[in-house]
C-alpha atoms as a PDB file:
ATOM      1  CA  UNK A   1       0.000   0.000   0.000  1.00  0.00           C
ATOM      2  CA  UNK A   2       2.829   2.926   0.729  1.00  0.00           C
ATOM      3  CA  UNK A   3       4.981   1.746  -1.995  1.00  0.00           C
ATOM      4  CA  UNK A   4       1.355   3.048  -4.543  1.00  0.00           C
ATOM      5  CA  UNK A   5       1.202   6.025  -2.720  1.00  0.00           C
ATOM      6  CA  UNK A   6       4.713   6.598  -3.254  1.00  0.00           C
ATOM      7  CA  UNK A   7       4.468   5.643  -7.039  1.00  0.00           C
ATOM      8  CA  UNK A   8       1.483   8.163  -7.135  1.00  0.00           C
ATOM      9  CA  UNK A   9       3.185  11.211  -5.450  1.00  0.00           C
ATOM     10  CA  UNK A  10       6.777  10.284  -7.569  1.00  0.00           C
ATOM     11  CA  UNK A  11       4.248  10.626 -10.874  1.00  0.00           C
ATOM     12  CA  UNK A  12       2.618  13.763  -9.566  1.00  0.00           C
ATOM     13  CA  UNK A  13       5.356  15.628 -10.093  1.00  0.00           C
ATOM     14  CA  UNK A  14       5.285  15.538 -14.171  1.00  0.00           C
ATOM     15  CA  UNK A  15       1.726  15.498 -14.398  1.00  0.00           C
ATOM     16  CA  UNK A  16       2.154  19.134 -12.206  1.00  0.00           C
ATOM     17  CA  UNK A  17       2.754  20.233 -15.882  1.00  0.00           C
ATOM     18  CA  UNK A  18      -0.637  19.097 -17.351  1.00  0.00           C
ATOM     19  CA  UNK A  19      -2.277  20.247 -14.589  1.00  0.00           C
ATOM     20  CA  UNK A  20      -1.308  24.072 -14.069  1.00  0.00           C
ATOM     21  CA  UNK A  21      -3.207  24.879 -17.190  1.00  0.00           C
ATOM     22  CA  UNK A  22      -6.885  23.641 -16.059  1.00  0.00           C
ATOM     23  CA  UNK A  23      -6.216  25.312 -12.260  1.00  0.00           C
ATOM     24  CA  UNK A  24      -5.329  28.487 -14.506  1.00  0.00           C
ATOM     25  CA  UNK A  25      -8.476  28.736 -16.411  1.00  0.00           C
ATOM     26  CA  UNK A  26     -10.457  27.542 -13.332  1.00  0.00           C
ATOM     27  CA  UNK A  27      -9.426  30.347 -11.014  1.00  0.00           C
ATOM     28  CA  UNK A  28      -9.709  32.752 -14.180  1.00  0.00           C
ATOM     29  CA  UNK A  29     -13.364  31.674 -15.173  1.00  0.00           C
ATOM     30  CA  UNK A  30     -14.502  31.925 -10.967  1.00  0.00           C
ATOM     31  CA  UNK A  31     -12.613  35.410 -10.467  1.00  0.00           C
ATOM     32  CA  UNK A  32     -14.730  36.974 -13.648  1.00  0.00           C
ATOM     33  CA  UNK A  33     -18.046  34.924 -12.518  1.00  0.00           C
ATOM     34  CA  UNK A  34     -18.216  35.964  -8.708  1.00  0.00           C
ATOM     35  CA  UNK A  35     -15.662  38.875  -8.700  1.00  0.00           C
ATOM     36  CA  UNK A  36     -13.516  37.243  -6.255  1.00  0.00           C
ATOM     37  CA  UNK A  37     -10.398  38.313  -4.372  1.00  0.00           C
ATOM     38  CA  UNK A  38      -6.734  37.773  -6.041  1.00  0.00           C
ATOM     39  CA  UNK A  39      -5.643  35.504  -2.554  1.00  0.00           C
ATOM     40  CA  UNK A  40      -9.173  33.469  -3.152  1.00  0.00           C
ATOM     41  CA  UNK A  41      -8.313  32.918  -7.011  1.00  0.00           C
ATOM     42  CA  UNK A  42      -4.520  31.731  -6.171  1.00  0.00           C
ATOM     43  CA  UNK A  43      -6.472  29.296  -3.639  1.00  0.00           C
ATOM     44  CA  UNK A  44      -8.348  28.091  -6.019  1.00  0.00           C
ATOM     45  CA  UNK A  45      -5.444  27.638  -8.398  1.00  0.00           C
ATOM     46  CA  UNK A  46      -3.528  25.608  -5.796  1.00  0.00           C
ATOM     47  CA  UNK A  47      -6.605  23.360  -4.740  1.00  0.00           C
ATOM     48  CA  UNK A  48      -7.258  22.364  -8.213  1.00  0.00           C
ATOM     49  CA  UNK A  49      -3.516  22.036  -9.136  1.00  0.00           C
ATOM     50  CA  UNK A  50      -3.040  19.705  -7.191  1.00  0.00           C
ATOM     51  CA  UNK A  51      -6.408  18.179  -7.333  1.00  0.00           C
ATOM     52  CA  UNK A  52      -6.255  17.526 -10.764  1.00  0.00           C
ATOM     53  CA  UNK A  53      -2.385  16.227 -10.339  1.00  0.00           C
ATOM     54  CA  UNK A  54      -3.280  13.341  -7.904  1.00  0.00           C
ATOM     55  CA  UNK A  55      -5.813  12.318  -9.713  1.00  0.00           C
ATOM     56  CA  UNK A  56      -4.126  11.825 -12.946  1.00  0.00           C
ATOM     57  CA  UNK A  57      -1.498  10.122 -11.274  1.00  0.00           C
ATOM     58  CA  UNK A  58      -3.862   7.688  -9.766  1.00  0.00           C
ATOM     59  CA  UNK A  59      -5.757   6.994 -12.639  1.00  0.00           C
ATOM     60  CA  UNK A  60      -2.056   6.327 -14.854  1.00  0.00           C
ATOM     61  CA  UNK A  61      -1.376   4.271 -11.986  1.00  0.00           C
ATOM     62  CA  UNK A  62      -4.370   1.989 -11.565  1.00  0.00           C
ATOM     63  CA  UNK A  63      -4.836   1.930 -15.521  1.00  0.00           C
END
């Protein structure tokens, strides 16, 4: 069980470049939509960032 969790977090790090782009336009889209602060948009960014990264690595690992 660690050893996948390791595998997932050592593959996070390239998919960090796919995933920038759709935390980007996320935190762009919700800052025009509800007018929100620059700290709540780079929040946002972050969250999904890394969101998105696990995820990818988890499904390239279990796939």
């Amino acid at each position: 069980m660690s050893q996948e969790i390791m595998l997932i977090l050592v593959m996070a790090v390239p998919m960090l470049i796919f995933s920038i782009y759709p935390g980007l336009k996320l935190g762009d889209y919700l800052k025009k939509k509800y007018n929100l602060q620059e700290k709540q948009e780079r929040q946002i960014i972050i969250v999904t960032t890394i969101t998105f990264t696990i995820t990818l690595s988890s499904l390239t690992n279990y796939l």
